[in-house]
Protein backbone atom coordinates (compact mmCIF):
# COMPACT_ATOMS: atom_id res chain seq x y z
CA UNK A 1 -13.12 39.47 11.13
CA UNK A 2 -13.37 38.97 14.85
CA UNK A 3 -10.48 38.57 16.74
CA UNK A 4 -10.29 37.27 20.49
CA UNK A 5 -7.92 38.48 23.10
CA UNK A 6 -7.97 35.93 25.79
CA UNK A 7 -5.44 34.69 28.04
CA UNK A 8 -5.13 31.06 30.51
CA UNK A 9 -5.11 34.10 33.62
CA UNK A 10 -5.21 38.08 34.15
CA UNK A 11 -2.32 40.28 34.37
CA UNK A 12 -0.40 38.83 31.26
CA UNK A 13 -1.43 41.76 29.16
CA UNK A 14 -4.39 40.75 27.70
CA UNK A 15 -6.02 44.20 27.55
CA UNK A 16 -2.48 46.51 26.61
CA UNK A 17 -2.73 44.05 23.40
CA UNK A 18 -6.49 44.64 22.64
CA UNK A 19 -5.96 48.36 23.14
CA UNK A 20 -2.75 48.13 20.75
CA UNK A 21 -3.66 45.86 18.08
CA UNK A 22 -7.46 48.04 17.76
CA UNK A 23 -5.14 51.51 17.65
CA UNK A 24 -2.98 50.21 14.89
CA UNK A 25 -5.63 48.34 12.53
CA UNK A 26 -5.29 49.99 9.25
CA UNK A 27 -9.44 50.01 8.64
CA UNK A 28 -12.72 50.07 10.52
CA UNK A 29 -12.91 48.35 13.72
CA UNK A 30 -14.57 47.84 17.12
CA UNK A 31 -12.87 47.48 20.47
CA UNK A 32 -14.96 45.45 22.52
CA UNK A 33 -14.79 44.92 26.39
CA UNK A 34 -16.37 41.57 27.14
CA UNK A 35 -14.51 41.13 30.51
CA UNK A 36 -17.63 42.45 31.70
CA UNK A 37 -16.86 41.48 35.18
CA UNK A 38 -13.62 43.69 35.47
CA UNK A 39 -13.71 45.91 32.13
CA UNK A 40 -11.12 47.89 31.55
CA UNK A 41 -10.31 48.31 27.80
CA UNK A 42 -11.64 52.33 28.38
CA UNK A 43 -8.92 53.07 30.90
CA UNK A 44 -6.62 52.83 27.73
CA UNK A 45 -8.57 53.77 24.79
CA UNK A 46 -10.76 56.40 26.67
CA UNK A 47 -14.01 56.71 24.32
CA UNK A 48 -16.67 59.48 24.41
CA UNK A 49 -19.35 57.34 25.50
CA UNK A 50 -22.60 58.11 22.86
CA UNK A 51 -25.01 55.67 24.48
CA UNK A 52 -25.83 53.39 26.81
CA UNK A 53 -28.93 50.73 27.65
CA UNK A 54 -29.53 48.39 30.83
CA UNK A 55 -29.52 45.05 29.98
CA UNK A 56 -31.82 42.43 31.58
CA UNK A 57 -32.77 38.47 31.55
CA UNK A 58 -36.04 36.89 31.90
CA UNK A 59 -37.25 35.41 35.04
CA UNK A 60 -39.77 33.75 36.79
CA UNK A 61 -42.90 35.60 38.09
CA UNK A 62 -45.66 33.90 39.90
CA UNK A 63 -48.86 34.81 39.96
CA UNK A 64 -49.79 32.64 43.69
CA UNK A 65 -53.37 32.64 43.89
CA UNK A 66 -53.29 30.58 40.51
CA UNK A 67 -50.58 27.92 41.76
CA UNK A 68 -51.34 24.11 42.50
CA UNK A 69 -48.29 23.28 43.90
CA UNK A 70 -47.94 20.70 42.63
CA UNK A 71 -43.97 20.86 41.75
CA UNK A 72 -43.84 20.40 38.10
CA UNK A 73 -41.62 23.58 38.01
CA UNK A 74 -39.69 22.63 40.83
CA UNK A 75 -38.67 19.39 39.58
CA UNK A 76 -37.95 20.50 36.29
CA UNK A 77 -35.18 23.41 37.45
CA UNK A 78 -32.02 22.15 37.58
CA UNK A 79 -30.76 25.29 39.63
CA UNK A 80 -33.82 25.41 42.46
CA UNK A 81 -34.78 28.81 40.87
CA UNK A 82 -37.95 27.80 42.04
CA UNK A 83 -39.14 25.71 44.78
CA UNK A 84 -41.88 23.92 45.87
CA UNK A 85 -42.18 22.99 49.81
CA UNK A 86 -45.88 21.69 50.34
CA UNK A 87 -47.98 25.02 50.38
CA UNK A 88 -45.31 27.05 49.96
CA UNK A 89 -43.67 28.43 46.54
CA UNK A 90 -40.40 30.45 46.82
CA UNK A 91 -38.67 31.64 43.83
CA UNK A 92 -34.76 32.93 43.79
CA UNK A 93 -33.73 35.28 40.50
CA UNK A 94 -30.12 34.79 40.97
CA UNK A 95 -30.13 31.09 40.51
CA UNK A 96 -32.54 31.77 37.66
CA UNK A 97 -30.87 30.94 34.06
CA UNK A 98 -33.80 32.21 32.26
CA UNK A 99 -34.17 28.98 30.35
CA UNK A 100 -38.10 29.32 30.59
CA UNK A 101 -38.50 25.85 31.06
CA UNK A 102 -40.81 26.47 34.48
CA UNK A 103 -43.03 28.84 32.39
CA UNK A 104 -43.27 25.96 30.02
CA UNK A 105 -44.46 23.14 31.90
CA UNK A 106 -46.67 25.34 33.98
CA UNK A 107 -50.13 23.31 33.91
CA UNK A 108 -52.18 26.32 35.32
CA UNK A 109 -50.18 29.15 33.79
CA UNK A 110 -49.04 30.79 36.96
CA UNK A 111 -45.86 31.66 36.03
CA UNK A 112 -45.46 34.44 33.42
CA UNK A 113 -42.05 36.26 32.17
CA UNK A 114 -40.67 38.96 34.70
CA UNK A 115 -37.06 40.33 33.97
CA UNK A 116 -33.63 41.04 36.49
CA UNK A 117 -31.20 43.60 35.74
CA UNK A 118 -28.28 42.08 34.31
CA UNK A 119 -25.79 45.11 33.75
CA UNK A 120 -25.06 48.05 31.08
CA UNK A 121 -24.18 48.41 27.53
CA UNK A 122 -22.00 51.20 26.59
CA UNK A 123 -20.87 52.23 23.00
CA UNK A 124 -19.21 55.23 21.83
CA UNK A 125 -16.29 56.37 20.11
CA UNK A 126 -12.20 56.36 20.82
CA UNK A 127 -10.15 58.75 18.24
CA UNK A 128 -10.77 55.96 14.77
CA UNK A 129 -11.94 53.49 16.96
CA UNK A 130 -15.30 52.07 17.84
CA UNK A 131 -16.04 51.49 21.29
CA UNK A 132 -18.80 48.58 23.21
CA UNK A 133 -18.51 47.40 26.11
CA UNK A 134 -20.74 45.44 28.86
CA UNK A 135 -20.39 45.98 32.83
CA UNK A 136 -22.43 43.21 34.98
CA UNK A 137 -24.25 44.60 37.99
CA UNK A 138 -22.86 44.81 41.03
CA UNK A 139 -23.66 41.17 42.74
CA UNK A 140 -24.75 40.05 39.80
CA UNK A 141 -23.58 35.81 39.83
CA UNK A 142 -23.75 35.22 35.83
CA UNK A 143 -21.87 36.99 33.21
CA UNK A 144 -22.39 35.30 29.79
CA UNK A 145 -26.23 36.16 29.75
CA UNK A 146 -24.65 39.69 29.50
CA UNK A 147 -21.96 39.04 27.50
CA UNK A 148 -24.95 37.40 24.87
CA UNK A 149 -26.24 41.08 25.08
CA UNK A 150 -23.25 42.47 23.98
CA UNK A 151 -22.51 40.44 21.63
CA UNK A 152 -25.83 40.65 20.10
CA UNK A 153 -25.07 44.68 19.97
CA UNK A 154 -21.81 43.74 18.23
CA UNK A 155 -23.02 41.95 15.35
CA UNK A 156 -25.40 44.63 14.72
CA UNK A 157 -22.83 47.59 14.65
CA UNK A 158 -20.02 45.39 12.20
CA UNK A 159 -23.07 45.19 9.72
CA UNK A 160 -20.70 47.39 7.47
CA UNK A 161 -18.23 44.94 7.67
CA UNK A 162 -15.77 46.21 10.40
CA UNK A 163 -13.65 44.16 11.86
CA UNK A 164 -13.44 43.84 15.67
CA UNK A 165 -10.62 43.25 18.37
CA UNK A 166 -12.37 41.53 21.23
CA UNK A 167 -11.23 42.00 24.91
CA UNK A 168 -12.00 38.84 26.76
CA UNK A 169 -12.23 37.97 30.12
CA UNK A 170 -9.18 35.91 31.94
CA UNK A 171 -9.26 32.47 32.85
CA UNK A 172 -11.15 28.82 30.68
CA UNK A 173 -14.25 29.11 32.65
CA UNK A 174 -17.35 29.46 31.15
CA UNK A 175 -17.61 33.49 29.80
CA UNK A 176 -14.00 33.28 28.62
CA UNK A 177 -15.32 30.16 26.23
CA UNK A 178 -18.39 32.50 25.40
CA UNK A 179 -16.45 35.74 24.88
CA UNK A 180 -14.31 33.91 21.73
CA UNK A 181 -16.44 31.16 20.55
CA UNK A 182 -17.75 33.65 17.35
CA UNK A 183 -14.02 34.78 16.65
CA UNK A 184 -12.06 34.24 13.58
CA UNK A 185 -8.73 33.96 15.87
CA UNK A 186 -8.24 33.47 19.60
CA UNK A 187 -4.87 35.12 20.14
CA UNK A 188 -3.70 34.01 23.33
CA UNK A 189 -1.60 36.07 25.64
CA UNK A 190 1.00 34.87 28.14
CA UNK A 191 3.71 35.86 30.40
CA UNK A 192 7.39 33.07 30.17
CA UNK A 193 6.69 32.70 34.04
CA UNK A 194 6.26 29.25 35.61
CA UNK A 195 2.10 30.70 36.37
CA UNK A 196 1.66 31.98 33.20
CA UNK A 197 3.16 29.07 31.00
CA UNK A 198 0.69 27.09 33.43
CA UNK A 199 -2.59 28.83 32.85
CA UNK A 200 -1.56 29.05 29.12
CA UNK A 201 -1.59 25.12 28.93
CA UNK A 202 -4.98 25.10 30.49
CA UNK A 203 -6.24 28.28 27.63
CA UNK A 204 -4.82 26.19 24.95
CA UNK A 205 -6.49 22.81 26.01
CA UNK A 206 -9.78 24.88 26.10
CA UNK A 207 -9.87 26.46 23.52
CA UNK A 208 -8.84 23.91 20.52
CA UNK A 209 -12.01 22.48 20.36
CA UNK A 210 -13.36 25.12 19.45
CA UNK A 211 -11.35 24.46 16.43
CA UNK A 212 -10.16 28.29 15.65
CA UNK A 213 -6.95 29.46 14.12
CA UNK A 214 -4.76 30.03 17.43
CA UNK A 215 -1.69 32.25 17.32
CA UNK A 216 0.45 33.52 20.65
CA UNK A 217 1.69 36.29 22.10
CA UNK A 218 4.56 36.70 24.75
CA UNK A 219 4.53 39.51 26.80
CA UNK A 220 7.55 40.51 29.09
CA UNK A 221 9.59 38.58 26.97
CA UNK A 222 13.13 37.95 28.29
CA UNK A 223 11.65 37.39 31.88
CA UNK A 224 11.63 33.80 33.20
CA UNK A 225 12.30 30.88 31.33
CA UNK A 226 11.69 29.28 28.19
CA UNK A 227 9.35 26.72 28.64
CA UNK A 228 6.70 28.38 27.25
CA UNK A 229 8.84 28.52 23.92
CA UNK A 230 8.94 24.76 24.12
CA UNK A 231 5.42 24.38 24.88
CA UNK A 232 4.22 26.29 21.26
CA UNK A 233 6.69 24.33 19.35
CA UNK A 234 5.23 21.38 20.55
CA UNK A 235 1.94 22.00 19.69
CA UNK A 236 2.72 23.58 16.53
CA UNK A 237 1.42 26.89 18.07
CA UNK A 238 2.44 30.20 16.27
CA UNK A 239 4.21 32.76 18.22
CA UNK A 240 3.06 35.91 16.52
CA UNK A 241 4.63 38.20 18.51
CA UNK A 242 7.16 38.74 21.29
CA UNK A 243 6.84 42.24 23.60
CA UNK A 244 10.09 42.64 25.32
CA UNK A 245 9.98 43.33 29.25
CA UNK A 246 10.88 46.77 29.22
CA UNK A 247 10.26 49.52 32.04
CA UNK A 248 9.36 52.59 29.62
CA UNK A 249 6.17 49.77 28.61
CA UNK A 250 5.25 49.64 32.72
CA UNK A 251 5.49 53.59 32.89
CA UNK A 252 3.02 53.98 30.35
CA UNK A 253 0.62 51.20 31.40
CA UNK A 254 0.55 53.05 34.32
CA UNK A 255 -0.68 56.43 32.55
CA UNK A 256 -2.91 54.54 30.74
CA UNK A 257 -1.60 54.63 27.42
CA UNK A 258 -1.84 52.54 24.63
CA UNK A 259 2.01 50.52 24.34
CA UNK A 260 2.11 50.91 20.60
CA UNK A 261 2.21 54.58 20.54
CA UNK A 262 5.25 54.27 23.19
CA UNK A 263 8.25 53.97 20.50
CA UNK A 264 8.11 52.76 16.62
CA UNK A 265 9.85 49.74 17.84
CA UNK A 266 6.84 48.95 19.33
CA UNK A 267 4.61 50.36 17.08
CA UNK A 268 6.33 47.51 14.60
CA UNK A 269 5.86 44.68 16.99
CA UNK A 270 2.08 45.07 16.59
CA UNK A 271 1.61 46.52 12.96
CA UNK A 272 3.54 42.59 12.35
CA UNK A 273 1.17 41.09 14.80
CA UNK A 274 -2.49 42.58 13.01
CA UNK A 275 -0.63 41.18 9.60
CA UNK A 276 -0.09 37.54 11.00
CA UNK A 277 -3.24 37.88 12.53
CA UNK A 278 -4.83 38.55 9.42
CA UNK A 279 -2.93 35.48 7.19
CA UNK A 280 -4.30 33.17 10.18
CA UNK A 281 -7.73 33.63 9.37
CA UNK A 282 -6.99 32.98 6.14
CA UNK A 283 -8.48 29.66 4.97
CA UNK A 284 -5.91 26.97 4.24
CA UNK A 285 -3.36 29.18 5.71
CA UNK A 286 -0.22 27.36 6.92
CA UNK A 287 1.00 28.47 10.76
CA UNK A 288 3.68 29.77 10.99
CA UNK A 289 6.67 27.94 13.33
CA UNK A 290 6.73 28.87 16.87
CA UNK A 291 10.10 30.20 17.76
CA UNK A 292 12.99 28.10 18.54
């Protein structure tokens, strides 16, 4: 089972409940940081790193002496990757998408496959849990070709069947669709604030087409108001858990440590959470009612 941690912006508590829920699970599992832009999941799980790879895309190379120019590639990139301006041929790897289409339509083969850097891999180890995570390159523009690269590493290492608690990045935009489109459940984590009730209507209109079991998670609960309580009942959204707002939960988000180890109180809160997680997945499983 994969489950995604996503949220509608940051600084709900997206990552304290990825680091909690993947210290509690009661059987294999993975931790995976696919906020590859800002990770962070290791500042609370802190993993012996055992490896690490560079990961790269494919781009355009030309070979000039060869070229025509007569535009076909040009016309056919939809991002100007590559540009045609009477005898001159320029071509820019950061706009590049690495579709291959240039290579493709090529009539005198002058374009063959180079690569860019994308960013790094890293996998290791944290106490019982497994640890992968991707960090793009510094100025790097695109982050789902990396996040692919991850991901592609993650469905190798749960080929034993181990479940995996997925760290995604913030926001609806296009790598927070890509970080949970493979999951089992999205669990979405929010904050009863005016903002966060907000982004949490946008992270809920994006992600039910994707047609996944969807379960949600308050954070700071007592602060604000209760429109985001309204909001899940409406939608027939199940609150799966509630984390209260509590200064001994700040203190040791600050030292980096993983909330559920804080007080059994806690400690319950998500041990309850991985169960309900785990009858959402289930097919034919009836949600649960969102809180009154």
């Amino acid at each position: 089972m994969i489950v995604s941690v996503a949220s509608g912006k940051g600084g709900t508590g997206k990552t304290t409940v990825a680091a909690s829920l993947a210290t509690i699970w009661d059987g294999p599992v993975l931790g995976v940081d696919l906020d590859v832009e800002e990770p962070n999941l290791h500042l609370f799980l802190h993993p012996t790193i055992a490896g690490s790879e560079m990961a790269h895309m494919m781009v355009p190379t030309l070979e000039e002496s060869r070229c025509t120019y007569c535009g076909a590639c040009s016309e056919l990139c939809q991002f100007k990757a590559i540009s045609v301006i009477g005898q001159l041929i320029l071509t820019f790897p950061e706009m590049c998408h690495g579709c291959g289409g240039c290579i493709a339509v090529c009539p005198e083969k002058a374009i063959s496959p180079g690569q860019r850097e994308l960013g790094e891999i890293s996998w290791g180890v944290a106490g019982g849990v497994g640890f992968l995570a991707g960090r793009l390159r510094v100025g790097e523009a695109m982050s789902p070709p990396l996040m692919r690269r991850v991901k592609a590493r993650l469905d190798q290492m749960l080929a034993n069947g181990e479940d995996a608690i997925i760290d995604a990045p913030p926001g609806v935009s296009c790598p927070a669709v890509n970080a949970v489109m493979d999951s089992d459940v999205i669990l979405l984590v929010t904050e009863p604030t005016p903002f966060g009730v907000y982004d949490f209507q946008l992270a809920w209109e994006a992600f039910t087409p994707l047609k996944k079991p969807m379960g949600a998670v308050i954070n700071r609960a007592g602060l604000g108001n209760d429109a985001i309580y309204r909001f899940c009942q409406e939608k027939g959204l199940a609150i799966l858990a509630e984390i209260p707002y509590d200064r001994a939960i700040a203190e040791a988000y600050a030292r980096g440590r993983v909330i559920a180890t804080v007080s059994p109180g806690l400690k319950a809160i998500f041990v309850s959470l991985r169960d309900q997680i785990r009858d959402l997945a289930k097919p034919g499983q009836p949600r649960k009612a969102a809180h009154a």
